[in-house]
PDB file of N, CA and C in Angstrom:
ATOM      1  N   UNK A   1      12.735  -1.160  -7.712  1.00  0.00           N
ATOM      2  CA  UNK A   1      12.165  -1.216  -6.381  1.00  0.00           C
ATOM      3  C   UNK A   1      10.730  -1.707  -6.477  1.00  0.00           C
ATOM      4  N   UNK A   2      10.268  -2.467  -5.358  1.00  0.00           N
ATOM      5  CA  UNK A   2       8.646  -2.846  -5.519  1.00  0.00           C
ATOM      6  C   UNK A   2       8.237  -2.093  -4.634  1.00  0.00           C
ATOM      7  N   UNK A   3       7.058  -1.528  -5.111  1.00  0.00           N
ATOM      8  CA  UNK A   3       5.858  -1.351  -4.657  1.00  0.00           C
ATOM      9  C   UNK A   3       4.332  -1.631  -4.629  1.00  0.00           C
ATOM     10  N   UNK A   4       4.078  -1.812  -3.229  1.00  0.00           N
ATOM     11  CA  UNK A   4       2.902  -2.078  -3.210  1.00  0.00           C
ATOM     12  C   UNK A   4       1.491  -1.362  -3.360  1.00  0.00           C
ATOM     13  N   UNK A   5       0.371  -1.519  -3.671  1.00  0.00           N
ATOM     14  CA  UNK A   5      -0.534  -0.811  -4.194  1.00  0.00           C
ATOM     15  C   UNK A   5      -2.003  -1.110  -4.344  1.00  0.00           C
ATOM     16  N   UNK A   6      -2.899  -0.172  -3.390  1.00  0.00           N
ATOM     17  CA  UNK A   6      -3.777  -0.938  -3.434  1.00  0.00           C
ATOM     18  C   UNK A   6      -4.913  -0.314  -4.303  1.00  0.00           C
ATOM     19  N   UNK A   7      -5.661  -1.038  -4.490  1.00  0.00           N
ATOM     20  CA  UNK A   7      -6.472  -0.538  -5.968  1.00  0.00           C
ATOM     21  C   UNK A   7      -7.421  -1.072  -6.059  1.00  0.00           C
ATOM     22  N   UNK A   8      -9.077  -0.939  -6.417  1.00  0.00           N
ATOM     23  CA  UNK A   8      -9.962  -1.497  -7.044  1.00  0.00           C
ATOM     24  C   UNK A   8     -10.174  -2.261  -8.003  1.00  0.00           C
ATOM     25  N   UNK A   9      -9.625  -1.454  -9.029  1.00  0.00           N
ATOM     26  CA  UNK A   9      -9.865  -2.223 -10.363  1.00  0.00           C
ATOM     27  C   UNK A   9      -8.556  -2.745 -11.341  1.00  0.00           C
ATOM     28  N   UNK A  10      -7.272  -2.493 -10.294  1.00  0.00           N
ATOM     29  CA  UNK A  10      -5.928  -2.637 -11.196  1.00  0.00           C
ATOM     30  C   UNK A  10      -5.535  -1.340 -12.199  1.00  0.00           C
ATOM     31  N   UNK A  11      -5.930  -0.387 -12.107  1.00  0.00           N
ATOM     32  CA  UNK A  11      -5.643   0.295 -13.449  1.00  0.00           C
ATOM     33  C   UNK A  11      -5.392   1.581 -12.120  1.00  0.00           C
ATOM     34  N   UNK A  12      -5.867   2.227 -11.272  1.00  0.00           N
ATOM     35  CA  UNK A  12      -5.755   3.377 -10.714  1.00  0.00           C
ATOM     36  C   UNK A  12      -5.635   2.729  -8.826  1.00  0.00           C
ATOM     37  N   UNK A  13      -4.947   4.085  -8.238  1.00  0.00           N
ATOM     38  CA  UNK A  13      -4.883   3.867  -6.687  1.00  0.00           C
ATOM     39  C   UNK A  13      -6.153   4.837  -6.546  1.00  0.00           C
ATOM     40  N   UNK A  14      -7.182   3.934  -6.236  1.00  0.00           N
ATOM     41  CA  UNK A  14      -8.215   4.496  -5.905  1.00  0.00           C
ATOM     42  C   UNK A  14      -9.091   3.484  -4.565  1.00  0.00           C
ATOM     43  N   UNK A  15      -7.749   2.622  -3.678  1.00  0.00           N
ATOM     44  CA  UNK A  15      -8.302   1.887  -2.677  1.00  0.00           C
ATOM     45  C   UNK A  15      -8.207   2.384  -1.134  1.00  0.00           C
ATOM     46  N   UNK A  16      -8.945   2.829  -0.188  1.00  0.00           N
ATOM     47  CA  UNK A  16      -8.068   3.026   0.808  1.00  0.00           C
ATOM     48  C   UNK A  16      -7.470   1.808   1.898  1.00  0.00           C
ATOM     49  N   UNK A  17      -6.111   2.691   2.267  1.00  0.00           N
ATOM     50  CA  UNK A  17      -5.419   1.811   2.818  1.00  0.00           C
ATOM     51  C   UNK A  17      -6.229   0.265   3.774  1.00  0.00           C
ATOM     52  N   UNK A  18      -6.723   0.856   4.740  1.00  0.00           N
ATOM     53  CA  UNK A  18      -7.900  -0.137   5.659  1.00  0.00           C
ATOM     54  C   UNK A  18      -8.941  -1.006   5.139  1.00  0.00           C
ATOM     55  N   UNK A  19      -9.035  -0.582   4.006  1.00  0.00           N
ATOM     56  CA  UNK A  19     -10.149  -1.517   3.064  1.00  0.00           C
ATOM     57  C   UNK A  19      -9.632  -2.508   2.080  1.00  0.00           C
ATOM     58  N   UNK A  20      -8.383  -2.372   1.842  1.00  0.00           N
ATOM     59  CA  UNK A  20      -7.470  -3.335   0.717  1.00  0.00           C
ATOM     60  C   UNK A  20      -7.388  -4.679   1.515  1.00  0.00           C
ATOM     61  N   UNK A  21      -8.211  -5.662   0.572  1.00  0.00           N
ATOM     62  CA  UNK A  21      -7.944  -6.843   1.324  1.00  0.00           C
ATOM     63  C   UNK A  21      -7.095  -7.874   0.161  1.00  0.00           C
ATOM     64  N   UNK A  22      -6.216  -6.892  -0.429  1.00  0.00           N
ATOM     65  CA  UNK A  22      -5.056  -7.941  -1.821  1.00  0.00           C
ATOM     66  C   UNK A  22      -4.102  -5.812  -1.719  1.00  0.00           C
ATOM     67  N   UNK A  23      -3.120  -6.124  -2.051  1.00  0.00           N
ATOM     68  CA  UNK A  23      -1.962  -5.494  -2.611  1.00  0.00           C
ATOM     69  C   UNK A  23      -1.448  -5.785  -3.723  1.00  0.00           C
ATOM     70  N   UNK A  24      -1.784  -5.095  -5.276  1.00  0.00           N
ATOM     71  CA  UNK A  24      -1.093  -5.670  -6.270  1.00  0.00           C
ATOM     72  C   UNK A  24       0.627  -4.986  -5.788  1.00  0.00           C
ATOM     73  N   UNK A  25       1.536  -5.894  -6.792  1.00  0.00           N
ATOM     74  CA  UNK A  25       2.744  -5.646  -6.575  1.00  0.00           C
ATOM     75  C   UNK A  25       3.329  -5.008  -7.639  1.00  0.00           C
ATOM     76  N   UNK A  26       4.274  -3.913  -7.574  1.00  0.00           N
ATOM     77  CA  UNK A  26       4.832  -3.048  -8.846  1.00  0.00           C
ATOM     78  C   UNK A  26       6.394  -3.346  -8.797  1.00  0.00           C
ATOM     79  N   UNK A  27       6.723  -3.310  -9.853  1.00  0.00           N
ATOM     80  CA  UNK A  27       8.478  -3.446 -10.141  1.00  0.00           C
ATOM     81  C   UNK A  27       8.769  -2.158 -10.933  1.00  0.00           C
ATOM     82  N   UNK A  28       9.254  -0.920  -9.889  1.00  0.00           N
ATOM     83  CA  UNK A  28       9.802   0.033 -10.616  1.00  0.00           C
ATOM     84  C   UNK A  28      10.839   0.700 -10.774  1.00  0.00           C
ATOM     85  N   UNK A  29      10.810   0.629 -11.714  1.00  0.00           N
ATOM     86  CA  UNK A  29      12.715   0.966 -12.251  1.00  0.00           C
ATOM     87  C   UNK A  29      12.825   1.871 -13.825  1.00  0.00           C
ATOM     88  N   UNK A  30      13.395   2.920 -13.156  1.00  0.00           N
ATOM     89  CA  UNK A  30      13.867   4.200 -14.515  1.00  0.00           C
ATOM     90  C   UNK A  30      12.088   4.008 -14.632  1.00  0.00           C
ATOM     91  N   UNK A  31      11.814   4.767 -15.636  1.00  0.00           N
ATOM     92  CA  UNK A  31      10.474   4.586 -16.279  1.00  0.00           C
ATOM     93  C   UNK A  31       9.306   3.585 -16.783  1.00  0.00           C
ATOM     94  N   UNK A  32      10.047   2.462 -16.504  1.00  0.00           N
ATOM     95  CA  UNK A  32       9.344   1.187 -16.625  1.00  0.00           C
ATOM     96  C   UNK A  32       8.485   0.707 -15.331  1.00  0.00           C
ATOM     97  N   UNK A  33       7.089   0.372 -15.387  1.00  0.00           N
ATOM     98  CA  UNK A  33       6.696  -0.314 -13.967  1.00  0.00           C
ATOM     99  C   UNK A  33       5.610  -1.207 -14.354  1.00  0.00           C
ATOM    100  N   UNK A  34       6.389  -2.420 -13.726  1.00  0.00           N
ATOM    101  CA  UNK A  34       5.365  -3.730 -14.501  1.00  0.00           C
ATOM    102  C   UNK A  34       5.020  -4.498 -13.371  1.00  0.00           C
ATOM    103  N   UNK A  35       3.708  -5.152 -13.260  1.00  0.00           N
ATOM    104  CA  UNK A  35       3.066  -5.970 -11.937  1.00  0.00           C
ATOM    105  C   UNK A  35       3.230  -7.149 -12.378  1.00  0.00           C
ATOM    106  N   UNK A  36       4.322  -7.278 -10.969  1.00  0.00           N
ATOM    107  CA  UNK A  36       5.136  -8.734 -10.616  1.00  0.00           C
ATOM    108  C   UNK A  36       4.344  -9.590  -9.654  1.00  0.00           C
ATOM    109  N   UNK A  37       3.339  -9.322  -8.923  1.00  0.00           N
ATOM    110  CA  UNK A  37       3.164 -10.022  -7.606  1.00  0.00           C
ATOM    111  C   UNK A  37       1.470  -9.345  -7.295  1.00  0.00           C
ATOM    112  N   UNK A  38       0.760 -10.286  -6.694  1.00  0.00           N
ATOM    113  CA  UNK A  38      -0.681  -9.680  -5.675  1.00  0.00           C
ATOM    114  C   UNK A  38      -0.181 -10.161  -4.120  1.00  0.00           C
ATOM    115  N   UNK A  39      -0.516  -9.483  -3.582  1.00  0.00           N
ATOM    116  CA  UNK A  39      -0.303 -10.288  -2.055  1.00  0.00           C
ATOM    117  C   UNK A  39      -1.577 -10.036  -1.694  1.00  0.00           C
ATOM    118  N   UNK A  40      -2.448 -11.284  -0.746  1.00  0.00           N
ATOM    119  CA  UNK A  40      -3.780 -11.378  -0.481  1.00  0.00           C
ATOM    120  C   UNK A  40      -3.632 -10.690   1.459  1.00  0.00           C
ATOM    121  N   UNK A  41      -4.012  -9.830   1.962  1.00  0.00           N
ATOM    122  CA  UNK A  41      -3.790  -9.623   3.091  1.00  0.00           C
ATOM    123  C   UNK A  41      -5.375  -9.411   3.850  1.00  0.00           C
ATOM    124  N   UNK A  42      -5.030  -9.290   5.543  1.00  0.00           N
ATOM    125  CA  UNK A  42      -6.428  -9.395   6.153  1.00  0.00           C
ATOM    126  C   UNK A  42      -6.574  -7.869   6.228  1.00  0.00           C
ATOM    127  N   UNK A  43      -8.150  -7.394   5.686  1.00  0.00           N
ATOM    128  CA  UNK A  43      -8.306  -6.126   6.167  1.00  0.00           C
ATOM    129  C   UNK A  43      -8.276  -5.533   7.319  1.00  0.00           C
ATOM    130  N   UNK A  44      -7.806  -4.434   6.970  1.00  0.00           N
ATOM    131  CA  UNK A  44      -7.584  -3.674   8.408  1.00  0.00           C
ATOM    132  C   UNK A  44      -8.870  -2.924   9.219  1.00  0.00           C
ATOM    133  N   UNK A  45      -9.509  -2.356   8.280  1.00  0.00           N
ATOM    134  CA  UNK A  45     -10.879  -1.415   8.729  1.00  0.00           C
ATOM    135  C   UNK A  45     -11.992  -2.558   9.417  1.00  0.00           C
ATOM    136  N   UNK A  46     -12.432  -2.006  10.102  1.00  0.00           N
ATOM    137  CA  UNK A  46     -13.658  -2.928  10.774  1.00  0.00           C
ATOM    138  C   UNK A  46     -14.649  -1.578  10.705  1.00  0.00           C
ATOM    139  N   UNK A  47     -14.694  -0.507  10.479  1.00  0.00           N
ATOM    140  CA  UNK A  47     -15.856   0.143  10.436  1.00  0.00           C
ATOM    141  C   UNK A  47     -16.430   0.288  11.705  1.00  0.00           C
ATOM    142  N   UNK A  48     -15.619   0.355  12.850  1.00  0.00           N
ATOM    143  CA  UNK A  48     -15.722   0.827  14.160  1.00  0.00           C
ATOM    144  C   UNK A  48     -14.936   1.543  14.357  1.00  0.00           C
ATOM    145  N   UNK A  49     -15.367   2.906  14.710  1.00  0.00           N
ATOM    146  CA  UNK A  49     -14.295   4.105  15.029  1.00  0.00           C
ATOM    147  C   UNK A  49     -13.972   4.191  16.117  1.00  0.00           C
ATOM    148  N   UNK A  50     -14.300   3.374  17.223  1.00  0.00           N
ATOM    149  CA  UNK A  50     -13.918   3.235  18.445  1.00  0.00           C
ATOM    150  C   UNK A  50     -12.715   2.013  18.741  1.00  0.00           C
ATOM    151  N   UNK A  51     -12.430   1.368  16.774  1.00  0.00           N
ATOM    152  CA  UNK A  51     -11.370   0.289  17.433  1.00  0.00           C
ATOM    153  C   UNK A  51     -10.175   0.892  17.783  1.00  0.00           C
ATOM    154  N   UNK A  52      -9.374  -0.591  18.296  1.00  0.00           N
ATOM    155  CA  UNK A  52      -7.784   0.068  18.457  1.00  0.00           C
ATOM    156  C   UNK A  52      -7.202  -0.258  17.381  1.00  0.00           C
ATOM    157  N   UNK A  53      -5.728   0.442  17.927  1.00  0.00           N
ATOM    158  CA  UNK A  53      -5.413   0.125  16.409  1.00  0.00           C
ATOM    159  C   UNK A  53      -4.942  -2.026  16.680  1.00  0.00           C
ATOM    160  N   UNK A  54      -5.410  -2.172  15.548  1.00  0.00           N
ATOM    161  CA  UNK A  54      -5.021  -3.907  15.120  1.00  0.00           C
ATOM    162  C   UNK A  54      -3.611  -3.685  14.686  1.00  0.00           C
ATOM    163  N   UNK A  55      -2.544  -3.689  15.421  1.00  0.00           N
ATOM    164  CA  UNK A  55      -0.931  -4.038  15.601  1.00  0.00           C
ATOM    165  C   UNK A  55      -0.994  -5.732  14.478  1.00  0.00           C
ATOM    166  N   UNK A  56      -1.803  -6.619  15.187  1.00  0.00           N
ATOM    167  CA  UNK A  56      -1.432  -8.078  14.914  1.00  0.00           C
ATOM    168  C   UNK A  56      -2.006  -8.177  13.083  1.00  0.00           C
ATOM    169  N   UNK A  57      -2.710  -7.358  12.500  1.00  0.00           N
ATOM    170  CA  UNK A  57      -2.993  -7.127  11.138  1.00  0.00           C
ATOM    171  C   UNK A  57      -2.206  -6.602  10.192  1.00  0.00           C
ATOM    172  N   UNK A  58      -1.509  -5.063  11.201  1.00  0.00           N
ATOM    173  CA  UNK A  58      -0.269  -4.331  10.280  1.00  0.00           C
ATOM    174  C   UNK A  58       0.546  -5.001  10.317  1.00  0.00           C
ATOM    175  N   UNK A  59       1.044  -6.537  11.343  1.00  0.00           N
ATOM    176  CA  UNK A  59       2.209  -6.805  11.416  1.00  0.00           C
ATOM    177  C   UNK A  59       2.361  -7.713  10.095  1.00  0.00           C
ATOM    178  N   UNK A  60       0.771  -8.299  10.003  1.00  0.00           N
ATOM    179  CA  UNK A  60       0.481  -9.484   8.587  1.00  0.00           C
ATOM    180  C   UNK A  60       0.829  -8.788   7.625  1.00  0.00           C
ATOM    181  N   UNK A  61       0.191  -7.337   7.396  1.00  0.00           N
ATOM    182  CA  UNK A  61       0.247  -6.927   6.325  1.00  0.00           C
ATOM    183  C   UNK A  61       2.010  -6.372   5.833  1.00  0.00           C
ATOM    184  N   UNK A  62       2.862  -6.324   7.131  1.00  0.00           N
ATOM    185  CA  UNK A  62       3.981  -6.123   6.899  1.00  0.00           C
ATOM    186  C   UNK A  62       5.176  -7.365   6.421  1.00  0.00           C
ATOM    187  N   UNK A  63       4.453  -8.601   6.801  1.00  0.00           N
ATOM    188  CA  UNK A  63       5.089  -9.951   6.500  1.00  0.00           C
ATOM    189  C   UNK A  63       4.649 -10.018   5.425  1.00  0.00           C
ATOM    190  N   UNK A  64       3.870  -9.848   4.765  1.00  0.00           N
ATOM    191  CA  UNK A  64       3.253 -10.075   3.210  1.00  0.00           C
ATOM    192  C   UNK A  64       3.803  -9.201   2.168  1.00  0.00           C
ATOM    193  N   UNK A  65       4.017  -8.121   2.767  1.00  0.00           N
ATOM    194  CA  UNK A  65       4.158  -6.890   1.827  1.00  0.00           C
ATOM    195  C   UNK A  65       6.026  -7.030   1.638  1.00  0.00           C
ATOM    196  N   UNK A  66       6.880  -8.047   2.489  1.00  0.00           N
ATOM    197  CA  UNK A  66       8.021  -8.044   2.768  1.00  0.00           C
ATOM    198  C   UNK A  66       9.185  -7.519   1.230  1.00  0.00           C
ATOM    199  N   UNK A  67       9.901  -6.757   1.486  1.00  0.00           N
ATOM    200  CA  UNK A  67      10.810  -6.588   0.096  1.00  0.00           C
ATOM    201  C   UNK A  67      10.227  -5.725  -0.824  1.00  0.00           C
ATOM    202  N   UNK A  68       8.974  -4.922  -0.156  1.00  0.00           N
ATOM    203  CA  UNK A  68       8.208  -3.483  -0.724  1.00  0.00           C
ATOM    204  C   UNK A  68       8.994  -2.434  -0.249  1.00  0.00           C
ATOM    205  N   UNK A  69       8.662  -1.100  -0.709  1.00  0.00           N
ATOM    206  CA  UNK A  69       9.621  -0.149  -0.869  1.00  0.00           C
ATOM    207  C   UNK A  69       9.015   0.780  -0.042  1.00  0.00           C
ATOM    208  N   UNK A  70       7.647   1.102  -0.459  1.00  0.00           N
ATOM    209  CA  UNK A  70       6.485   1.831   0.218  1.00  0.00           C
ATOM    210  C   UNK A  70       5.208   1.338  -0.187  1.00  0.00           C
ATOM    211  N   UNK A  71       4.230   1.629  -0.033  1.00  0.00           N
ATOM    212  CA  UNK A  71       2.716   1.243  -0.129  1.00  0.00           C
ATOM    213  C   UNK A  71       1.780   2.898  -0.884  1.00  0.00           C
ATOM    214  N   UNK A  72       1.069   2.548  -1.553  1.00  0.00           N
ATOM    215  CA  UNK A  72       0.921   3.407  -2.312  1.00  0.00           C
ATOM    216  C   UNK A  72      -0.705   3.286  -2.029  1.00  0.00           C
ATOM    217  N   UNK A  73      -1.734   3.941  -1.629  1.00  0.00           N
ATOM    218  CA  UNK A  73      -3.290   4.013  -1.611  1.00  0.00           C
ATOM    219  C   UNK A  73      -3.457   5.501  -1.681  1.00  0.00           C
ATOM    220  N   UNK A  74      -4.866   5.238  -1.539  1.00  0.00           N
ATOM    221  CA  UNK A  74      -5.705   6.483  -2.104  1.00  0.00           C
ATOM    222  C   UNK A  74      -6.289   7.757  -0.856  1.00  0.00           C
ATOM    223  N   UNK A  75      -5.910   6.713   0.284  1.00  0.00           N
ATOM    224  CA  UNK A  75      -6.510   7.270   1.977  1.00  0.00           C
ATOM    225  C   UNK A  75      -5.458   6.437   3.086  1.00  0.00           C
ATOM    226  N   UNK A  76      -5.370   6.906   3.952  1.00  0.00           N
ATOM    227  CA  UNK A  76      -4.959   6.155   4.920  1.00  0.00           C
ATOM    228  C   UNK A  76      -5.115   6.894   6.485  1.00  0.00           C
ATOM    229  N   UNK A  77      -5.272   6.233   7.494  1.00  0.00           N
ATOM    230  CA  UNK A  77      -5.540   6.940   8.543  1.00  0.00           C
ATOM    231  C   UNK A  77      -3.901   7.388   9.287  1.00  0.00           C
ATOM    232  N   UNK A  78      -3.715   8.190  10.112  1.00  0.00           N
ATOM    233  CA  UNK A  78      -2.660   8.473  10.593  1.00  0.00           C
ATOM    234  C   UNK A  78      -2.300   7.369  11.619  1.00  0.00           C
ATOM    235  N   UNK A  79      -2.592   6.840  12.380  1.00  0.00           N
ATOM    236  CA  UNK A  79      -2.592   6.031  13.264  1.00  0.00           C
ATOM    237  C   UNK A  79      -1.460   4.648  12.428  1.00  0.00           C
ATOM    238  N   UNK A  80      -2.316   4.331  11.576  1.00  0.00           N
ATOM    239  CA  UNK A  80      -1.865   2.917  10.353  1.00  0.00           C
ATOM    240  C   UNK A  80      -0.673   2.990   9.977  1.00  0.00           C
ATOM    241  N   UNK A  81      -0.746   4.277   9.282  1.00  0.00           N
ATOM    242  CA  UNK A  81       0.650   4.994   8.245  1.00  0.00           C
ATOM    243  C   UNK A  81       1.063   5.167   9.694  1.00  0.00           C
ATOM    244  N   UNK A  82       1.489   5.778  10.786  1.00  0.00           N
ATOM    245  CA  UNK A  82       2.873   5.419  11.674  1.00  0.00           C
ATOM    246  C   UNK A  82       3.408   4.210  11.733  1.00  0.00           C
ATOM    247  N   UNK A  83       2.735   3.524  12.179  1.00  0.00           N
ATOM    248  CA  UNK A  83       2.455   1.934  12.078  1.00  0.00           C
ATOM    249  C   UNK A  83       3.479   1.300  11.159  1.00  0.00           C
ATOM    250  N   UNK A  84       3.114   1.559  10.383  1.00  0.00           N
ATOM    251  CA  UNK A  84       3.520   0.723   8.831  1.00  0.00           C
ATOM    252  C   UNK A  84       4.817   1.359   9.008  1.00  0.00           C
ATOM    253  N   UNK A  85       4.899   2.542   8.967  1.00  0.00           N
ATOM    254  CA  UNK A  85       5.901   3.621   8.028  1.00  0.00           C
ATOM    255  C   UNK A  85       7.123   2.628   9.672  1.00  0.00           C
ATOM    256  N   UNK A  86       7.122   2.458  10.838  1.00  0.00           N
ATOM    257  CA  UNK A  86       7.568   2.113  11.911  1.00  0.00           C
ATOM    258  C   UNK A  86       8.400   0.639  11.831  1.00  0.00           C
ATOM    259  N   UNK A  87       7.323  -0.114  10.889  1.00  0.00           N
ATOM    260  CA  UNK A  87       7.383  -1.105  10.946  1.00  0.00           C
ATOM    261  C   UNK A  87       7.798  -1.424   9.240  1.00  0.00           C
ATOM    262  N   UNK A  88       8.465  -0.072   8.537  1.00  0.00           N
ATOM    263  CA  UNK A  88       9.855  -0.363   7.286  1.00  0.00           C
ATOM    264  C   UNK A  88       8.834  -0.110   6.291  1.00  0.00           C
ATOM    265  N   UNK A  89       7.523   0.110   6.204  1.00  0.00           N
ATOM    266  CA  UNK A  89       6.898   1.054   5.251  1.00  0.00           C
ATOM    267  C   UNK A  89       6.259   1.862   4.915  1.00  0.00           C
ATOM    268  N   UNK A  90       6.637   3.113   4.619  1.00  0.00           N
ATOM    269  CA  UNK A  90       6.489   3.911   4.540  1.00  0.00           C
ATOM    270  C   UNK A  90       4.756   3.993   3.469  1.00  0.00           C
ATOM    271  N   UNK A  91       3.958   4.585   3.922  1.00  0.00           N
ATOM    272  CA  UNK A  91       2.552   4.311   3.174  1.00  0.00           C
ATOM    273  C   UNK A  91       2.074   6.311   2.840  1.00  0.00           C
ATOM    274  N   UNK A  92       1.653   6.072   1.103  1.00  0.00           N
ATOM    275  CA  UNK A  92       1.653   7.529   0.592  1.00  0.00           C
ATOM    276  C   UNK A  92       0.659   7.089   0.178  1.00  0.00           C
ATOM    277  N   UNK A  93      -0.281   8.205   0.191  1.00  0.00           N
ATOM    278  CA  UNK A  93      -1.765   8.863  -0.101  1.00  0.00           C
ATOM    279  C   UNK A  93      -1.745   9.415  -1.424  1.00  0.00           C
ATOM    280  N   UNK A  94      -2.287   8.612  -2.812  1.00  0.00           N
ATOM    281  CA  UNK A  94      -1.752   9.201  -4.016  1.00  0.00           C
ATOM    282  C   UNK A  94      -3.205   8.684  -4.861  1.00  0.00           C
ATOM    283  N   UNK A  95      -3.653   9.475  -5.307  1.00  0.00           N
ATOM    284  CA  UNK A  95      -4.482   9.122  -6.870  1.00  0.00           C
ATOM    285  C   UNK A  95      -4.184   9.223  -8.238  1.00  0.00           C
ATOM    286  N   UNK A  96      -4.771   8.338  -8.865  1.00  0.00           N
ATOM    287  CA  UNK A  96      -4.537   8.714 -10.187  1.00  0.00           C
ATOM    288  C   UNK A  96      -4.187   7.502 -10.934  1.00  0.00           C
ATOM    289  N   UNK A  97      -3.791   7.089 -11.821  1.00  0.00           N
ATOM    290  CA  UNK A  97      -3.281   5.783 -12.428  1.00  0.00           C
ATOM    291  C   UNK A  97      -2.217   5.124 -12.016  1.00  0.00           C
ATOM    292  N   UNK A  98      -1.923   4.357 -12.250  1.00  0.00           N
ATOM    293  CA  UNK A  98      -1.033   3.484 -11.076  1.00  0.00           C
ATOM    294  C   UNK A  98       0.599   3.886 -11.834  1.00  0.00           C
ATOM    295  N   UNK A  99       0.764   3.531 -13.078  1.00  0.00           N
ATOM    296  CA  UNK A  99       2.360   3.424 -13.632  1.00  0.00           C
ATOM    297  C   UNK A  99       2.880   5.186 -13.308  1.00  0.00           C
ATOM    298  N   UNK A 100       1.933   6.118 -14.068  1.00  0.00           N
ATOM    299  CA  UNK A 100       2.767   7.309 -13.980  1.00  0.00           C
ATOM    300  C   UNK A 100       2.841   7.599 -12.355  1.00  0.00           C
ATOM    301  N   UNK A 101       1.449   7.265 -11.748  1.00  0.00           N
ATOM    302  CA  UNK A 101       1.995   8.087  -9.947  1.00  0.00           C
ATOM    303  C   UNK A 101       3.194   7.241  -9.472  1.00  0.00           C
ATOM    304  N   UNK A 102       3.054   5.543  -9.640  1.00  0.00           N
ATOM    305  CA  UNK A 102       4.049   4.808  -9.648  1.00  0.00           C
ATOM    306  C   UNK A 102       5.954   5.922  -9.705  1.00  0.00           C
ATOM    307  N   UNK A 103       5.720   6.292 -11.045  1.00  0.00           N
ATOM    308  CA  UNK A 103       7.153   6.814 -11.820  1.00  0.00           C
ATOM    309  C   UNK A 103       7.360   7.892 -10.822  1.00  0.00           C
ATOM    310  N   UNK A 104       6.158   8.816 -10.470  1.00  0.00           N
ATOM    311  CA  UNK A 104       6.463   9.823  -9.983  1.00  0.00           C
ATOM    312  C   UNK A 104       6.860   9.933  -8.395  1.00  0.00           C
ATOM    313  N   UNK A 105       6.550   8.463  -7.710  1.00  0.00           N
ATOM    314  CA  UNK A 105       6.630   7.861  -6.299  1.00  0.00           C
ATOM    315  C   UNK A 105       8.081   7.907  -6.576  1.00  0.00           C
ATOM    316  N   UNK A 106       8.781   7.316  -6.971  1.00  0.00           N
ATOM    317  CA  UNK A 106       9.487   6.245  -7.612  1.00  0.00           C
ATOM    318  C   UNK A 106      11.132   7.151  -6.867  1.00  0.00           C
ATOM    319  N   UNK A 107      10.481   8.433  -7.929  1.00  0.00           N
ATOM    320  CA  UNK A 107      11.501   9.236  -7.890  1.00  0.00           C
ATOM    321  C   UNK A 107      12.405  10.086  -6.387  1.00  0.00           C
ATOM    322  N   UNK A 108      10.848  10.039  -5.715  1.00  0.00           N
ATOM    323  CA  UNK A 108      10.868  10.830  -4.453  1.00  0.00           C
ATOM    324  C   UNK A 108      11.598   9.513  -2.996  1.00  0.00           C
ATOM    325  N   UNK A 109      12.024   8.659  -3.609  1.00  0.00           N
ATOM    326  CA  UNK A 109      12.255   7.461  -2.708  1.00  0.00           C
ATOM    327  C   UNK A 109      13.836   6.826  -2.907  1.00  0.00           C
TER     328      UNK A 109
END
């Protein structure tokens, strides 16, 4: 299954969801999880807490992310994650290094 994942530095989910402006891509299967894919997407956060929600951004980020399983970050707002999760992906709030939380996503899906 792929998953998507957003991340700083490639090595840990330590990005939040609204601020990821790339999604690396994961291929995970049994205990193995190896990055197949980046997808470059438009950020979501504008750093106005008075926006609405941007529908026409989650929808990009849902055409990009296409043939993902779930989305994997470090934060996400509730509003987004309905959104997504609505629109076929499901988005989990996880830290830590990417392959084992990866394995441990993996399982629950």
């Amino acid at each position: 299954m792929l998953i998507a994942v957003a991340t700083k530095d490639g090595k840990e989910i330590n990005q939040h969801f609204g601020h990821a402006e790339r999604f690396l891509i994961y291929d995970v299967s049994d205990a193995a999880v190896k990055l197949v894919d980046e997808k470059k997407v438009e950020r979501y956060c504008t750093y106005d807490e008075a926006h609405p929600l941007r529908g026409h951004v989650l929808r990009g980020m849902a055409t990009a992310l296409e043939g993902c399983s779930a989305i994997a970050c470090s934060q996400v707002g509730p509003a987004p994650q309905e959104e997504m999760a609505r629109l076929g992906f499901p988005v989990y709030a996880l830290q830590g290094e990417i392959k084992p939380a990866l394995v441990d996503l993996s399982k629950v899906l």
